[in-house]
Structure formats: C-alpha cells, structure tokens
C-alpha atoms as a PDB file:
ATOM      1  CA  UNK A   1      24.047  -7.700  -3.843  1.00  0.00           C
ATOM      2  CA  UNK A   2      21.794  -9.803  -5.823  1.00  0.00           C
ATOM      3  CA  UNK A   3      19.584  -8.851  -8.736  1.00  0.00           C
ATOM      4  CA  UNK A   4      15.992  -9.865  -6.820  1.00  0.00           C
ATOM      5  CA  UNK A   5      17.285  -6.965  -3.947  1.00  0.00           C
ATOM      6  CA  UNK A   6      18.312  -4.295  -6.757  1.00  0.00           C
ATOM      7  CA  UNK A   7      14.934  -5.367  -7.948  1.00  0.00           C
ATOM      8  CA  UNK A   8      13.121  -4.469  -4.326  1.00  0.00           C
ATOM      9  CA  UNK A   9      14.860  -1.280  -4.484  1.00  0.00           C
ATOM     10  CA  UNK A  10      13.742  -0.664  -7.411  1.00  0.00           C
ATOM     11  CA  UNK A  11       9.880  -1.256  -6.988  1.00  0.00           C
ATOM     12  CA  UNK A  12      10.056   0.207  -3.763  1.00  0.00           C
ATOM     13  CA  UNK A  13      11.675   3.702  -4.647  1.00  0.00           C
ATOM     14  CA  UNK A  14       9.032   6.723  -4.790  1.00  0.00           C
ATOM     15  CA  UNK A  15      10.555   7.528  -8.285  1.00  0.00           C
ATOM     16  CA  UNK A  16       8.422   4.390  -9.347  1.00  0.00           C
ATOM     17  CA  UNK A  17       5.466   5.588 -11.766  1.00  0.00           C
ATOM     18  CA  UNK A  18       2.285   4.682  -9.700  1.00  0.00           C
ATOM     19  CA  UNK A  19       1.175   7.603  -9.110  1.00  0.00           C
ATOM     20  CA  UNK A  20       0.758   7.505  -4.992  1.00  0.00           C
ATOM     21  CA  UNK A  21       1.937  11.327  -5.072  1.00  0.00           C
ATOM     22  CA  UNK A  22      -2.104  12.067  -5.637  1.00  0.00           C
ATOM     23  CA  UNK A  23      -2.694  10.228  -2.395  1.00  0.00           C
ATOM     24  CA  UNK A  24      -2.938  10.619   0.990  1.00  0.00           C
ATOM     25  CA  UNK A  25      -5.396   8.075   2.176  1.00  0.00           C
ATOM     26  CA  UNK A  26      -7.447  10.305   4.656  1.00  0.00           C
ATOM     27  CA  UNK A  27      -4.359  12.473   6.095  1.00  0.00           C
ATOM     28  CA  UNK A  28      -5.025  15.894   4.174  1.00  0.00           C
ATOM     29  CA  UNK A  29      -8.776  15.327   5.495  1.00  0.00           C
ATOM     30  CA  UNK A  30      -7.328  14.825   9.202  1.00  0.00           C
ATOM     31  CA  UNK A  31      -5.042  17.838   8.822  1.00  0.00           C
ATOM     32  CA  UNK A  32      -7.550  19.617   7.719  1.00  0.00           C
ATOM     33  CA  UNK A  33     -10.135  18.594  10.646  1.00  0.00           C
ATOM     34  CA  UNK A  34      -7.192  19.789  13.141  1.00  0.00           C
ATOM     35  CA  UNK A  35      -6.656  15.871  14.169  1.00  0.00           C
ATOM     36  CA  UNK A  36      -3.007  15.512  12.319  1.00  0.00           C
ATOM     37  CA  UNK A  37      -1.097  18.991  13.158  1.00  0.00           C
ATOM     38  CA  UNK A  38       2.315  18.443  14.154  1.00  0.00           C
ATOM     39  CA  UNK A  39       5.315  15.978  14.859  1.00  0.00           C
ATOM     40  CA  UNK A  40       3.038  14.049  17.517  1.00  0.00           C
ATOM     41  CA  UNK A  41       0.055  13.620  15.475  1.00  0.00           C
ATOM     42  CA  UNK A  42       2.040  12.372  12.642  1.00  0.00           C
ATOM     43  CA  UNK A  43       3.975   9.764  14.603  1.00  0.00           C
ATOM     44  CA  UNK A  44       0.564   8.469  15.698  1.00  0.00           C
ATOM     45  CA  UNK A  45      -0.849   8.207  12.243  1.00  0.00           C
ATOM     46  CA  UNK A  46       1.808   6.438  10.982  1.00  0.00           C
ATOM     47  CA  UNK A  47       1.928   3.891  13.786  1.00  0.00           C
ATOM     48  CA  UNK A  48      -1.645   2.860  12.971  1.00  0.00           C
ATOM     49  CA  UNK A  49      -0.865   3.524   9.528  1.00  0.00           C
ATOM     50  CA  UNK A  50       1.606   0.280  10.080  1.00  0.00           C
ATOM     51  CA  UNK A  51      -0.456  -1.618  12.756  1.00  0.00           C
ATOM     52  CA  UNK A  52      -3.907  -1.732  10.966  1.00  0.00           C
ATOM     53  CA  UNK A  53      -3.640  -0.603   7.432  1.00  0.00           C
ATOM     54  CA  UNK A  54      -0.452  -2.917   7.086  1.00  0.00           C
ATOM     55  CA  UNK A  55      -0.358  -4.858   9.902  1.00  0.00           C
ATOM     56  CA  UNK A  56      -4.180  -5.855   9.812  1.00  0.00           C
ATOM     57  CA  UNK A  57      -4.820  -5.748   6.237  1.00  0.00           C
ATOM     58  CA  UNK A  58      -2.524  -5.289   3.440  1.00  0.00           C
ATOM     59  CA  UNK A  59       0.209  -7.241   4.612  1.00  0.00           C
ATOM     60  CA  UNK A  60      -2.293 -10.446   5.286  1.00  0.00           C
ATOM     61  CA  UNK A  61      -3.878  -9.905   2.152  1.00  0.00           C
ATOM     62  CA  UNK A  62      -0.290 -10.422   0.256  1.00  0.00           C
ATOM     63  CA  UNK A  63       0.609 -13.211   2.628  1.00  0.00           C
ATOM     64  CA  UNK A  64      -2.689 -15.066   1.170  1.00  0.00           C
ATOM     65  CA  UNK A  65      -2.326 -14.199  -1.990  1.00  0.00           C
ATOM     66  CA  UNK A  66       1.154 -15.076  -2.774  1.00  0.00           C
ATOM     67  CA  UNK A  67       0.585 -18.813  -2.514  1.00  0.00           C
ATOM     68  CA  UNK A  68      -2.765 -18.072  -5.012  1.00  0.00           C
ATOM     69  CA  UNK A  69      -0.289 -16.403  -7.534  1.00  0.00           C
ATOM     70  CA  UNK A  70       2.296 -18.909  -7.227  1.00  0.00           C
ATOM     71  CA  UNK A  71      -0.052 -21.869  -8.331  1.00  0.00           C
ATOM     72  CA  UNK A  72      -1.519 -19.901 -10.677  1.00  0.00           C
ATOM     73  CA  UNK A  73      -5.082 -20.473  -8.687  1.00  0.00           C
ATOM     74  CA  UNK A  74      -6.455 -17.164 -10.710  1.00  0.00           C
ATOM     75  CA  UNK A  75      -9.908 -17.589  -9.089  1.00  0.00           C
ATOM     76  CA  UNK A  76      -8.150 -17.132  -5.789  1.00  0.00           C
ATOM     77  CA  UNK A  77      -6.522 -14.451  -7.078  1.00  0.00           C
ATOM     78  CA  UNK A  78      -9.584 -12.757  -7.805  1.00  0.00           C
ATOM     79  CA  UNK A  79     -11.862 -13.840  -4.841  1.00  0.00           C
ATOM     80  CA  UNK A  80      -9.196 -12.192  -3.080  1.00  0.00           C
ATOM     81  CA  UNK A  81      -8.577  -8.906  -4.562  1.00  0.00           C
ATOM     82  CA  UNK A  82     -12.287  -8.665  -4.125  1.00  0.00           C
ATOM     83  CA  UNK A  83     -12.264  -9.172  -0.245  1.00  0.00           C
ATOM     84  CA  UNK A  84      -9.599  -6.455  -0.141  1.00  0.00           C
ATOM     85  CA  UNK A  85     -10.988  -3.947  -2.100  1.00  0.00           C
ATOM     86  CA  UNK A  86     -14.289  -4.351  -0.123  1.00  0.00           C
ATOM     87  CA  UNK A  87     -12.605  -4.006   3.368  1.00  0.00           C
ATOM     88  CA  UNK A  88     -12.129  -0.433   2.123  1.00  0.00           C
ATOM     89  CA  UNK A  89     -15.157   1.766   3.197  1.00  0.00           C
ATOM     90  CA  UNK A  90     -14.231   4.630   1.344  1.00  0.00           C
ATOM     91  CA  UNK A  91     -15.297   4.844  -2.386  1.00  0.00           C
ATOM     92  CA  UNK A  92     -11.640   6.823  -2.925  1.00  0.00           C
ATOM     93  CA  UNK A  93      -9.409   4.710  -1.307  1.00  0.00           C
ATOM     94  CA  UNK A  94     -10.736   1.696  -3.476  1.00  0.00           C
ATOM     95  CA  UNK A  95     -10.367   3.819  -6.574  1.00  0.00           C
ATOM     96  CA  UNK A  96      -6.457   4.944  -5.151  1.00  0.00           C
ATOM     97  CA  UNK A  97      -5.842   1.167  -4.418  1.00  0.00           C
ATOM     98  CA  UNK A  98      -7.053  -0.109  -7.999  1.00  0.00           C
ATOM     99  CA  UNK A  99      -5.683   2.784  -9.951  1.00  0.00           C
ATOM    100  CA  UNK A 100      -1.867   2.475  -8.496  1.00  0.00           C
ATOM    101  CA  UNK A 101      -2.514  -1.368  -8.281  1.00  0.00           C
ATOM    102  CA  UNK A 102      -2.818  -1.257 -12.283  1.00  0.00           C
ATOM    103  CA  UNK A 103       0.052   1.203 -13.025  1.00  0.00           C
ATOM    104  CA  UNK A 104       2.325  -0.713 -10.884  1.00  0.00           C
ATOM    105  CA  UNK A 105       1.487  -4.392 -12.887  1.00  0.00           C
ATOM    106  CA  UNK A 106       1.044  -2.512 -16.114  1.00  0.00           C
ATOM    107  CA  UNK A 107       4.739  -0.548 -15.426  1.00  0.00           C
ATOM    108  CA  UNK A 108       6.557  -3.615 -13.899  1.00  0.00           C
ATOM    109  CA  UNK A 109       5.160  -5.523 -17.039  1.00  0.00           C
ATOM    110  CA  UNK A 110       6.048  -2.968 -19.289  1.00  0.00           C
ATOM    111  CA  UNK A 111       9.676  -3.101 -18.077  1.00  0.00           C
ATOM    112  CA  UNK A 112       9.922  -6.977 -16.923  1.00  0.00           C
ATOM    113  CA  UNK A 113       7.430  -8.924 -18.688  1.00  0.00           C
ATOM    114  CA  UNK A 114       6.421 -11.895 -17.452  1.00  0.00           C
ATOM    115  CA  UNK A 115       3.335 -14.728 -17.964  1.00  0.00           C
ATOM    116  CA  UNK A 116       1.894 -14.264 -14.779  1.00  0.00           C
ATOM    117  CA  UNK A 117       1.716 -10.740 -14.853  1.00  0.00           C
ATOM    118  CA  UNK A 118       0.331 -10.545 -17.774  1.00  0.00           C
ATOM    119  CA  UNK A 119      -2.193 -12.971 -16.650  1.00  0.00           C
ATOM    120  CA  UNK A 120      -3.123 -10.457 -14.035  1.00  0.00           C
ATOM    121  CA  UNK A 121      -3.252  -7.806 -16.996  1.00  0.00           C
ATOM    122  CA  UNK A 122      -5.644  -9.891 -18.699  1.00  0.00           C
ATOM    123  CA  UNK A 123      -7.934 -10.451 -15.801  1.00  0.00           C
ATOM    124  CA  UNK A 124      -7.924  -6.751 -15.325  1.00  0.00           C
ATOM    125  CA  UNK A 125      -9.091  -5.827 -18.715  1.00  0.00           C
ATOM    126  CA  UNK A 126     -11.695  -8.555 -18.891  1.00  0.00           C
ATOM    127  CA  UNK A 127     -12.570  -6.638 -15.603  1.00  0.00           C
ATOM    128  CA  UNK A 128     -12.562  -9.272 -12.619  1.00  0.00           C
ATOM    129  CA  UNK A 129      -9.459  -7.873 -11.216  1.00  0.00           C
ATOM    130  CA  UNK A 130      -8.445  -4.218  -9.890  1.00  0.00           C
ATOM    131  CA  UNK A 131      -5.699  -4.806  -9.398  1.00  0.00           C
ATOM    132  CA  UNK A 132      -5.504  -3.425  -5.885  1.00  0.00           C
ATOM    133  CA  UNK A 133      -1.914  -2.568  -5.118  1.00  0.00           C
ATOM    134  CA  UNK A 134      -0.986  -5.433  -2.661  1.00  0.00           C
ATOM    135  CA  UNK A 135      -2.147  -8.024  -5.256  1.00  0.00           C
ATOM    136  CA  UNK A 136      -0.119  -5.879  -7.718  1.00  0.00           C
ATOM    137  CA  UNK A 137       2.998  -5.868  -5.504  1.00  0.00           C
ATOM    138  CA  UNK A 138       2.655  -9.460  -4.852  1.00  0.00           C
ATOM    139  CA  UNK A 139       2.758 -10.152  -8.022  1.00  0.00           C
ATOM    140  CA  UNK A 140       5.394  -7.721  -9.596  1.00  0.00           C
ATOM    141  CA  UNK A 141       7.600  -8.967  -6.457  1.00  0.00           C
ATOM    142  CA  UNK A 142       7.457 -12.841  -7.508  1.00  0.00           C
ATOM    143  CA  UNK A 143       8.084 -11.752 -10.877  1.00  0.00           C
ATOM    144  CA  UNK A 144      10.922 -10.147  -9.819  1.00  0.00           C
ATOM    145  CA  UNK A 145      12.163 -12.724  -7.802  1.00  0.00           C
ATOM    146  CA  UNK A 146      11.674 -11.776  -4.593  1.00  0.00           C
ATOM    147  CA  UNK A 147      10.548 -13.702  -1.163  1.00  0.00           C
ATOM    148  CA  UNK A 148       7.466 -13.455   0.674  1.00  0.00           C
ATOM    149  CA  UNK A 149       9.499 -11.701   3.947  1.00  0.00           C
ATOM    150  CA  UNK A 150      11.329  -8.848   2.077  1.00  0.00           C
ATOM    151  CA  UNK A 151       7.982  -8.563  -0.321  1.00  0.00           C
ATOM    152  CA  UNK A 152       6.023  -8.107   3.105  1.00  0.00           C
ATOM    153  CA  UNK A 153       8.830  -5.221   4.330  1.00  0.00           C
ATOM    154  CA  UNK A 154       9.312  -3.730   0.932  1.00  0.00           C
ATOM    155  CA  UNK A 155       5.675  -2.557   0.982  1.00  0.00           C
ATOM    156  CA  UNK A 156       5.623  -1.167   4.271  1.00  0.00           C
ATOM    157  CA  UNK A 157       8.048   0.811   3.460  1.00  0.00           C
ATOM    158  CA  UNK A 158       6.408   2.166   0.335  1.00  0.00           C
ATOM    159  CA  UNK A 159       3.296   2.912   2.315  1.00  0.00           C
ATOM    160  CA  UNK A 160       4.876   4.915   4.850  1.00  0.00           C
ATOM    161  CA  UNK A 161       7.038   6.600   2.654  1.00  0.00           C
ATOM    162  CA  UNK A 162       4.436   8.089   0.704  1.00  0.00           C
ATOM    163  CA  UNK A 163       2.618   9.024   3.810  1.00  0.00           C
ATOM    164  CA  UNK A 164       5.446  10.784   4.857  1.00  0.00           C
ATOM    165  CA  UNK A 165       5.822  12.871   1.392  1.00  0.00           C
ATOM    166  CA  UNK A 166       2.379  13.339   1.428  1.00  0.00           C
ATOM    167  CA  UNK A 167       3.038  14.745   5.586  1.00  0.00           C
ATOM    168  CA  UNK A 168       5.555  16.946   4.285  1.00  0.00           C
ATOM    169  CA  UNK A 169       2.847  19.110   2.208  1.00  0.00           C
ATOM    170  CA  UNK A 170       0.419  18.951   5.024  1.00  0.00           C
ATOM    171  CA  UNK A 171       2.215  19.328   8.172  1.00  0.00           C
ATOM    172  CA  UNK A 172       4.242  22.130   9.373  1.00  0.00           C
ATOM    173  CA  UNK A 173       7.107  19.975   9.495  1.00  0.00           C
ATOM    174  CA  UNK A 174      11.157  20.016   8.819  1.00  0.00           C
ATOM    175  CA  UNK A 175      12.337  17.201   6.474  1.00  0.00           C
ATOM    176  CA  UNK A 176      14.916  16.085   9.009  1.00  0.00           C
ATOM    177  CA  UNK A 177      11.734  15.680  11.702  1.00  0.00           C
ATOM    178  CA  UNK A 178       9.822  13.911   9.151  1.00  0.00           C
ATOM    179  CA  UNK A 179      12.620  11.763   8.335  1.00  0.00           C
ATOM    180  CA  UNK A 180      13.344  10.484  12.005  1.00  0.00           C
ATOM    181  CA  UNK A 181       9.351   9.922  12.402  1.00  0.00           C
ATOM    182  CA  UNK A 182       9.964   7.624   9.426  1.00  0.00           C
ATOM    183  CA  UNK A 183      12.800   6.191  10.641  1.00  0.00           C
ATOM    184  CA  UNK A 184      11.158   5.203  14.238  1.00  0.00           C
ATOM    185  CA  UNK A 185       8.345   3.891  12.141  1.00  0.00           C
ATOM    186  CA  UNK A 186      10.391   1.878   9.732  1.00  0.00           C
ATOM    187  CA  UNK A 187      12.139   0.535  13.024  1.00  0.00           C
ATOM    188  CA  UNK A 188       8.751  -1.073  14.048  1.00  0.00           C
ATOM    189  CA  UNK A 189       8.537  -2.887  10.254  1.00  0.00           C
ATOM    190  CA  UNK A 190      10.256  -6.136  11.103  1.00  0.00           C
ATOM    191  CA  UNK A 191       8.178  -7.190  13.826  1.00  0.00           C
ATOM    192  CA  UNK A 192       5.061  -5.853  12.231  1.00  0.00           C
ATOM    193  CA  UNK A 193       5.523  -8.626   9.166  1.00  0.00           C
ATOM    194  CA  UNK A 194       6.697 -10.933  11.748  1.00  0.00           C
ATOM    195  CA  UNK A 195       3.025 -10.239  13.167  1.00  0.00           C
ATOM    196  CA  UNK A 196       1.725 -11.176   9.772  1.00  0.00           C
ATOM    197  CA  UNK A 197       3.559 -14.040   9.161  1.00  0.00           C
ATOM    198  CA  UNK A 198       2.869 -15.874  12.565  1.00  0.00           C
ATOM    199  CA  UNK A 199      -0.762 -14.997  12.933  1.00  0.00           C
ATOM    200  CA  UNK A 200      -1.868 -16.635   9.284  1.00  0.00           C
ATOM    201  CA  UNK A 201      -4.600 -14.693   9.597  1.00  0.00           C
ATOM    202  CA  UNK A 202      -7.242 -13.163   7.228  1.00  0.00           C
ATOM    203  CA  UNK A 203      -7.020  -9.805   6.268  1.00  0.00           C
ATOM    204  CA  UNK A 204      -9.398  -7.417   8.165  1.00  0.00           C
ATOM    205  CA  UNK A 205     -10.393  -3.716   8.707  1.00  0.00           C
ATOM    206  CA  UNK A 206     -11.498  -2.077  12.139  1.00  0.00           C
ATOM    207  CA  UNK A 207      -9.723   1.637  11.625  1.00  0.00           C
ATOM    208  CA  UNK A 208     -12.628   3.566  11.597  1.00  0.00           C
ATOM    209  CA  UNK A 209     -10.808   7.033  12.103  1.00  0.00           C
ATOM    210  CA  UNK A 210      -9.322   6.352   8.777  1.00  0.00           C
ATOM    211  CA  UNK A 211     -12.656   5.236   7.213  1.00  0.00           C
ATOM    212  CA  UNK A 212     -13.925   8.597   8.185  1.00  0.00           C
ATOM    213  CA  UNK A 213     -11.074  10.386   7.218  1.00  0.00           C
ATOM    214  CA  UNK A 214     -11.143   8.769   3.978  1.00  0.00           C
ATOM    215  CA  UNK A 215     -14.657  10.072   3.692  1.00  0.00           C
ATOM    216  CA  UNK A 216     -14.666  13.285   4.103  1.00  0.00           C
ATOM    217  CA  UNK A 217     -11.632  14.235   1.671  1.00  0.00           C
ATOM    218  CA  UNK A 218     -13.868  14.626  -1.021  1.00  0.00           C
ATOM    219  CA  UNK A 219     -15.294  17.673   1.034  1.00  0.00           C
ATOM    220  CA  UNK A 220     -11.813  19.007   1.677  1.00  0.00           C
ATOM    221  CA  UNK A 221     -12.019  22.520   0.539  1.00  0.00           C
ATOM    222  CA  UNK A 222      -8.745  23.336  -2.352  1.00  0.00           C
ATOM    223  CA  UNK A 223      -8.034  19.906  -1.754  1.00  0.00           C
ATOM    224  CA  UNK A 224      -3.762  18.734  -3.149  1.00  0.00           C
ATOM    225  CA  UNK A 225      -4.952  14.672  -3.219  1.00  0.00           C
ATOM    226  CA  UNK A 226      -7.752  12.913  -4.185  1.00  0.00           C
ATOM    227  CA  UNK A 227      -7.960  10.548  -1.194  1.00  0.00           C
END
C-alpha cells in the first residue's frame, strides 16, 4: 500500500473534521415532505445523488479544475469555483459547500502543509475563493499525491457516505439496509467517473427536485441539519 492511498483513506473517512454531519443537502426537507420514506426512496436519491450532483457537476468541476491547480493558473482556479458555487440554487447548499470546502483545505493544510494549498488559503481570505469542497478536495488530493481517477472516486464516496449517515437519522431504516443501499450505489461509482472522464464536459446543474428540496429546509420545522 502506498502512502498517496493511506492518504485517500484518510481524506475520505467520515472521521475527517469538515463538518458534513450538519448536512443533508435537501434530504431531511424530502423526508419531511413524505418524498424520501423508506429503503426505495433512499436508493433513488442516492442514484441521482451520484448521476447529477456527482456525475453532472461535482465530479466535472474537479476534472477542470485539477489541470488549473496543477499549473498554478489561480485565476482559473477562481473563475471556476465561482461557476460551481453559482450552479447551486439554494442559498444553503452554497454556504454547506464553502464552509466544508474551507475546513477541509484549512485541516489538510493544517496537517500536510503545502504551497499550493496555502495559495488556496490565501485566495480565500483575500475573499475570491470559497473554497467550495470539490475545489478543496482537488486540491488537498494533489497535495497529497493522489491521481485525478481515484481523486474523482474518493469523493463520491464521501458524498454518498454522508448521505447515507445523514439517511440513517431520517429514515426508518436498519444500518445493515442502509449499508447494502450504499454498497449498490458505490457499485455504480466506477463507471460514473468513467462518465466524467470521457465526456470532458463542463460542469452543469438540471436537478431541480434537489433545488427545491434544498429550499425549503430552512422551513423544516425542529430541523437536525442546516441544508
């Protein structure tokens, strides 16, 4: 085992201080509008959780960036982070997306520094960048020594991952159901970056269930996440 794939693990595992326990990104509002409320709901959500939140936008938006941070073009960097946190409709998810973007590069930083993270540091205080959390990723993940492919897989993984946890306080489900929902999602993962690595494309955002979803959690009544 190499030290770049303890590192993965390592950025990847939930027991990494970001802070995406406080998020759902739209699921307590969907459980809470009756649309997410068992084992068959939940397998649905985190399909298109894969196919358009990853699929369509996150995992393009670190595919493009990753050549930006790797010649140090900082003004792609930042016209960049700007497209993706304005693909976000919701005024929460951009917050959730800048808020763990900045733990993670501030964290990974703290524990591995590095120049070009601390670039990215710098640009966020001076305020042009959010980080959001796939430029964050990106970024911790070339630090870290890591290629573009398992970088790509290692943050689908996250994302589902914390949906899952955040499913588990939600939905009446087991852990063992939950975990073989993950598993058939995390089964899908390989040909879902393959998707993002053959198309080249921009990233782009047409979920609009999630938009609205995203929405309405601030009108969630006792709400347990912020988005």
């Amino acid at each position: 085992m190499t030290r770049s794939t303890v590192s993965l693990l390592h950025l990847c595992d939930s027991f990494f201080p970001i802070g995406s326990f406080a998020y759902s990104d739209g699921l307590e509002s969907a459980t809470a509008a009756g649309l997410v409320q068992g084992p068959g709901d939940l397998d649905a959500w985190l399909e298109s959780c894969l196919e358009e939140g990853f699929a369509r936008q996150d995992g393009p938006a670190i595919a493009m960036v990753w050549p930006a941070l790797t010649s140090r073009d900082w003004d792609l960097v930042v016209a960049l982070d700007e497209d993706l946190t304005a693909l976000r409709a919701a005024s929460t998810a951009r917050a959730a997306m800048r808020s763990m973007g900045l733990r993670l590069a501030k964290t990974w930083q703290r524990i591995h520094p590095h120049a070009s993270l601390e670039q990215v540091l710098e640009l966020a205080r001076a305020g042009r960048l959010g980080p959001t959390l796939p430029v964050a990723f990106a970024a911790a993940a070339q630090c870290a020594g890591l290629g573009l492919r398992e970088s790509l897989a290692g943050y689908a993984y996250t994302r589902l991952t914390s949906t899952v946890s955040a499913a588990m306080r939600l939905v009446a489900i087991g852990q063992s159901e939950a975990h073989t929902l993950l598993a058939r999602a995390l089964d899908r993962v390989p040909a879902a970056v393959d998707g993002v690595l053959d198309r080249g494309s921009r990233a782009e955002s047409f979920a609009p269930a999630f938009d609205i979803a995203q929405m309405t959690q601030a009108y969630v009544h006792s709400r347990l996440f912020r988005s």
